[in-house]
Protein backbone atom coordinates (compact mmCIF):
# COMPACT_ATOMS: atom_id res chain seq x y z
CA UNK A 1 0.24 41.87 23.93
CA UNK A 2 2.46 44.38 24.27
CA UNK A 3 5.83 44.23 26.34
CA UNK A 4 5.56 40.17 26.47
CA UNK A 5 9.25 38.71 26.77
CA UNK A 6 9.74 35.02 26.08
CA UNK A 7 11.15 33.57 29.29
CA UNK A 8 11.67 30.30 31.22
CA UNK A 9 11.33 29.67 35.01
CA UNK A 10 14.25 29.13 36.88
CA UNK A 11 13.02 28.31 40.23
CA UNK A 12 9.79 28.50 41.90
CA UNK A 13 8.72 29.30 45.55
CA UNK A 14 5.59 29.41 47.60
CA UNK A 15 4.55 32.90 48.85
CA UNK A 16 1.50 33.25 51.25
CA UNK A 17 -0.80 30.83 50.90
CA UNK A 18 -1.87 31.51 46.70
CA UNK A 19 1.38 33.25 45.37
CA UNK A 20 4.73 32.58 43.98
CA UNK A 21 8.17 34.06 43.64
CA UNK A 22 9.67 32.97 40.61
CA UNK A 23 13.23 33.43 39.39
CA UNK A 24 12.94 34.13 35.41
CA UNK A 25 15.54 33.97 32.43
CA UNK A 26 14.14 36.10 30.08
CA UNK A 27 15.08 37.01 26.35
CA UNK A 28 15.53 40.53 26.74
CA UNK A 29 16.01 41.71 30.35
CA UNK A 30 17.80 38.68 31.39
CA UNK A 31 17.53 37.26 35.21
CA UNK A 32 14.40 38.65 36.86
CA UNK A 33 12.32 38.04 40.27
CA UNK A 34 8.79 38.04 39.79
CA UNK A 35 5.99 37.98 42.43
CA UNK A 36 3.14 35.49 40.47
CA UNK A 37 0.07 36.70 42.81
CA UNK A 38 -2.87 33.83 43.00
CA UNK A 39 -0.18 31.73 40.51
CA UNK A 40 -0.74 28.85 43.42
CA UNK A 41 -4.89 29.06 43.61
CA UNK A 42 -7.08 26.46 42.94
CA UNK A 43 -8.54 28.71 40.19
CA UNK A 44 -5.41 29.58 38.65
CA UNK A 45 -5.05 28.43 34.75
CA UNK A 46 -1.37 28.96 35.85
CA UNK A 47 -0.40 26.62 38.19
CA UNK A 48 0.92 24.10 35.57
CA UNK A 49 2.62 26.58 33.61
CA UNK A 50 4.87 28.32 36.00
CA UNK A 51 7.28 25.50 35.68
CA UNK A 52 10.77 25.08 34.44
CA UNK A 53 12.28 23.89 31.22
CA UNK A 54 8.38 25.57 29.75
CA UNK A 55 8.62 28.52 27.02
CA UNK A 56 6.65 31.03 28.42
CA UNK A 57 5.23 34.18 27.09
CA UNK A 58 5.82 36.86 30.22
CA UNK A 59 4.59 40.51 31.39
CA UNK A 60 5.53 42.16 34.56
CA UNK A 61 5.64 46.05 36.09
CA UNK A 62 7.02 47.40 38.84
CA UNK A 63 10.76 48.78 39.67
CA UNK A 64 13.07 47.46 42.04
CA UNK A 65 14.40 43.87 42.71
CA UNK A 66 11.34 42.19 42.19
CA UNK A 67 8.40 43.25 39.90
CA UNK A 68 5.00 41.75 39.94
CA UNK A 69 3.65 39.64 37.37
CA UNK A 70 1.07 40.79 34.76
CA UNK A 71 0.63 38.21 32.23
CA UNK A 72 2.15 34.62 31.70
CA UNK A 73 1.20 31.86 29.14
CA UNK A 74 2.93 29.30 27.31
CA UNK A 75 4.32 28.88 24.30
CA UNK A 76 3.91 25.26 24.28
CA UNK A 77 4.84 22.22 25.95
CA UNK A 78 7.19 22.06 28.40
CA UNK A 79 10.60 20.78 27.12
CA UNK A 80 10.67 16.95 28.06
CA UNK A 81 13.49 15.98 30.70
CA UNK A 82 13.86 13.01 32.28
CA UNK A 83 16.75 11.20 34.56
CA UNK A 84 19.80 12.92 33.89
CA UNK A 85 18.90 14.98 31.59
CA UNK A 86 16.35 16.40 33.94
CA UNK A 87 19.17 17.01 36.50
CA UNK A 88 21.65 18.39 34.37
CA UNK A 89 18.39 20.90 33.86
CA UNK A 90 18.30 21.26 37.35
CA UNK A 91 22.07 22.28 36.63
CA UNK A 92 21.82 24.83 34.51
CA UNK A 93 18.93 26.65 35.92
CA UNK A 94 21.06 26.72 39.41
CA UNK A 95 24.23 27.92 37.69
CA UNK A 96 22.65 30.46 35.95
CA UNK A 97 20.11 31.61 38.80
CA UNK A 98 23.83 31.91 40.69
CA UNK A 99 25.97 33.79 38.23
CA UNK A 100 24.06 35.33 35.86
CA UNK A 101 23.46 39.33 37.10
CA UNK A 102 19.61 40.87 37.50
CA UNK A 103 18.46 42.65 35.37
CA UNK A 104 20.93 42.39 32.66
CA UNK A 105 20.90 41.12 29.12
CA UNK A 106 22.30 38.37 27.89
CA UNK A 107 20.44 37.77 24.39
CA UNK A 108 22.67 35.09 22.78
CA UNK A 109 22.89 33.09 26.50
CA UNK A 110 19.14 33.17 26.45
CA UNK A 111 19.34 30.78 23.16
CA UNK A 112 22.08 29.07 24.25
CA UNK A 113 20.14 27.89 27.34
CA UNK A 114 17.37 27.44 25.13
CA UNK A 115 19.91 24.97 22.39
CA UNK A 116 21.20 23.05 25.79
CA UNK A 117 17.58 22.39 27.16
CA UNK A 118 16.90 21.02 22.93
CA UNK A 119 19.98 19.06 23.14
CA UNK A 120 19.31 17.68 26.54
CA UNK A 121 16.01 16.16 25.58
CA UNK A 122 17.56 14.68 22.21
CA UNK A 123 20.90 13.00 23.44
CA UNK A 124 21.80 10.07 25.77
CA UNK A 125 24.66 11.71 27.01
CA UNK A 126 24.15 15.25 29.14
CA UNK A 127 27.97 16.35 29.05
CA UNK A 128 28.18 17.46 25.42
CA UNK A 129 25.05 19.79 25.95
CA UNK A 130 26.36 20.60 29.69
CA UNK A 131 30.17 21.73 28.60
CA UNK A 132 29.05 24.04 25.38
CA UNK A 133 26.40 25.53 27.63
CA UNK A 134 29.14 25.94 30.74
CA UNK A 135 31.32 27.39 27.99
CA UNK A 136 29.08 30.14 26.57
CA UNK A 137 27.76 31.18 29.87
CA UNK A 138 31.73 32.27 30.51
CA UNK A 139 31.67 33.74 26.96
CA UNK A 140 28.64 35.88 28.28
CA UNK A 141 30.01 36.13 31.42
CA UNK A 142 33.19 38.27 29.46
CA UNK A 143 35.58 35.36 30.38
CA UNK A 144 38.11 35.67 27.46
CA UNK A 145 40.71 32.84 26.95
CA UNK A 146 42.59 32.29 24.41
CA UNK A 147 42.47 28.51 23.59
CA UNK A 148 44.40 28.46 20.46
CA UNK A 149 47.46 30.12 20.97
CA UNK A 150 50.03 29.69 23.46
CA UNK A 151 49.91 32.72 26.05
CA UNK A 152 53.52 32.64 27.03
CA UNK A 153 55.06 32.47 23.08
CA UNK A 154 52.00 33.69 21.00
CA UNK A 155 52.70 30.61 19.01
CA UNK A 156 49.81 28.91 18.29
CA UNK A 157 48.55 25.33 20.01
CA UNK A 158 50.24 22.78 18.70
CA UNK A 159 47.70 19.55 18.81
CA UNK A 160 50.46 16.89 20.78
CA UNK A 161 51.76 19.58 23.21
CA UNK A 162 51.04 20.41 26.33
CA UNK A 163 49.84 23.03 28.15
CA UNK A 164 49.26 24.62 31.48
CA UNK A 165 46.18 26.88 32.44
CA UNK A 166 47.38 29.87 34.27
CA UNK A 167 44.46 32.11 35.82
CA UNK A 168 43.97 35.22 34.50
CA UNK A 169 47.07 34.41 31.69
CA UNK A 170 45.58 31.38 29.61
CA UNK A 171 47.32 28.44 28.63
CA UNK A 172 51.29 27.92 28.80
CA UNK A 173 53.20 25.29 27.02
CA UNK A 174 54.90 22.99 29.35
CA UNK A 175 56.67 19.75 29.72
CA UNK A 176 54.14 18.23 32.85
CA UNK A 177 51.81 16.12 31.54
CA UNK A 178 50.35 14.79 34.73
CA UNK A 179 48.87 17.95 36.53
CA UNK A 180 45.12 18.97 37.14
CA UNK A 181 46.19 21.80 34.95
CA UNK A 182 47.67 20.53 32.24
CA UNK A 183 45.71 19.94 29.25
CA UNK A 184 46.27 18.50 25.53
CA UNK A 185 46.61 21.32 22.83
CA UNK A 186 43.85 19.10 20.82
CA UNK A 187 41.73 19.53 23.93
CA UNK A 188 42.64 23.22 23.48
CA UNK A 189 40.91 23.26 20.01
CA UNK A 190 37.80 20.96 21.25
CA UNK A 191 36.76 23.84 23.89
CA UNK A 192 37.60 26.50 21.31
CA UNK A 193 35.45 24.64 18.54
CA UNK A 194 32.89 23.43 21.50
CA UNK A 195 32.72 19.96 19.62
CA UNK A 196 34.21 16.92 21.58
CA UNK A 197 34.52 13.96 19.30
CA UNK A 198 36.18 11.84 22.28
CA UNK A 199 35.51 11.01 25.84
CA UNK A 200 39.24 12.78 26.64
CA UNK A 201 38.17 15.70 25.21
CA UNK A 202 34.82 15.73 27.43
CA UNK A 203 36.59 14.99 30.77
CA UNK A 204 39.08 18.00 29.71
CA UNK A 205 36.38 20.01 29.28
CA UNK A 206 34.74 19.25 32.41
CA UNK A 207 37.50 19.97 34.13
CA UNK A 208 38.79 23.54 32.20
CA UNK A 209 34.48 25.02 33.33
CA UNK A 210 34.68 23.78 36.74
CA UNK A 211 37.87 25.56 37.10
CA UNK A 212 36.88 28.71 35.37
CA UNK A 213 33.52 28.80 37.35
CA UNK A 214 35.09 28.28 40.74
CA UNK A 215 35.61 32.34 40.99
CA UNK A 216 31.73 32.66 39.89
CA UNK A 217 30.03 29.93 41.92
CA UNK A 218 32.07 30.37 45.19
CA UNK A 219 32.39 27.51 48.02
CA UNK A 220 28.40 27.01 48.32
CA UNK A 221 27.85 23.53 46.73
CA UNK A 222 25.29 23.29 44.33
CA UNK A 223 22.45 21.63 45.33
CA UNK A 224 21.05 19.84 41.80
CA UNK A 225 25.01 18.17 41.93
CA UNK A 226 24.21 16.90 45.34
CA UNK A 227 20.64 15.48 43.89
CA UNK A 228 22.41 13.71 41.44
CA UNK A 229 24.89 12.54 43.41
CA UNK A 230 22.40 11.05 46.36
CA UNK A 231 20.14 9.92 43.17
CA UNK A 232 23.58 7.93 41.70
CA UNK A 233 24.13 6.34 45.04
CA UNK A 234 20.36 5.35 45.46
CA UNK A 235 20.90 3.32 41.48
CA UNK A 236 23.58 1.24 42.91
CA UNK A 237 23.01 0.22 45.69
C-alpha cells in the first residue's frame, strides 16, 4: 500500500471508549501522534498489535499535531523483552517520546532504536545496548563532542590522562582524578568507539549520557527509571 512507513509504538492511551492515541517512531517522518479510531473494540484485529517493541507497517492522513490512523499491521512478532530488558525498553521509548522533535526525521536513529531493541532481547546485560543507543540519540540530536582530542590543547587523548568535561567546550586535560567530571582518556575512546570492553568504561559512560541529557530531559523524572527502581526494591526485599 502506498505511503506505509515502518514504525513502532511508543506509548499507548485510551481515547473514548474504542480508540487510542498512540505516540509513533516512524522511519521516515520520525515522532508522530496518531488517533487509532475503534483500535480498542472488541472487533478490532488491532488490539494486539498496537503495542510497543512490535514492527509495524503504518498509514495515517490528516495535518496538524495529530493525524488519524489509516492502516496498521505488523511486520511480525513483537520483539521479545523481558525483566530488565523490558524496562530498559520502557527507557528508551520514554527518552525518545521526550526528546525526540514531531514530525522530524531521524532515519539512522530509527535503526538505531531498532539495533538497541535487537540487542536488548539478545544480551544479559541492558547497559551496553542502553549507552550506544543514549549516545546516538545525542549524535541525532546534533550534540557534537569531541572525545578524542583534548579541547583545551587540540592534542589528542592520551589513554592514562585525565580529563574534565566542560559543557558546551568538551573534554579538558586535568590533574583531578576524583571529580564527577573527570573521566579516563581510554573512557574517552570507549564512548567515541561505542564499544565498552570493561565495567569502568560502562559506568563512565553512564555517567558522560546522563550528563549530556540533563539539558534535554529537564527535572521531570522519568517514570520507566522509577519502575525499575520500585521493581529492584520489590527483588530484595
Amino acid at each position: 500500500m502506498e505511503g506505509l512507513q515502518r514504525c513502532f509504538v511508543l506509548h499507548s492511551r485510551p481515547y473514548s471508549e474504542t480508540s487510542l492515541i498512540l505516540d509513533v517512531f516512524s522511519e521516515n517522518h520520525g515522532r508522530v501522534s496518531l488517533m487509532a479510531k475503534g483500535a480498542r473494540g472488541k472487533r478490532s484485529p488491532l488490539k494486539g498489535a498496537l503495542q510497543p517493541f512490535t514492527p509495524l507497517l503504518m498509514k495515517w492522513s490528516g495535518r496538524g499535531e495529530m493525524h488519524t490512523m489509516r492502516h496498521a499491521e505488523a511486520m511480525g512478532l513483537a520483539i521479545p523483552l523481558s525483566g530488565n530488558a523490558l524496562f530498559s525498553g520502557f527507557y528508551l521509548n520514554e527518552i525518545l517520546s521526550r526528546v525526540v522533535e514531531p514530525e522530524t526525521a531521524y532515519h539512522q536513529l530509527f535503526f538505531d532504536y531498532v539495533s538497541a531493541l535487537t540487542e536488548l532481547a539478545q544480551f544479559d546485560n541492558p547497559e551496553p545496548a542502553l549507552r550506544r543507543f543514549e549516545l546516538a540519540l545525542l549524535e541525532s540530536l546534533g550534540y557534537g563532542v569531541d572525545f578524542l582530542h583534548c579541547a583545551g590543547s587540540g592534542e589528542p587523548v592520551g589513554e592514562g590522562m585525565t580529563y574534565i568535561f566542560r559543557e558546551q567546550m568538551g573534554f579538558v586535560a586535568s590533574l583531578m582524578k576524583s571529580h564527577n567530571l573527570a573521566f579516563q582518556g581510554s573512557d574517552l575512546i570507549a564512548l567515541s568507539s561505542r564499544q565498552f570492553s570493561t565495567t569502568e568504561q560502562l559506568k563512565a559512560a553512564k555517567r558522560f549520557t546522563r550528563l549530556a541529557l540533563k539539558p534535554y530531559l529537564g527535572s521531570k523524572p522519568l517514570k520507566s527509571r522509577e519502575l525499575f527502581l520500585l521493581r529492584t526494591r520489590k527483588s530484595t526485599q
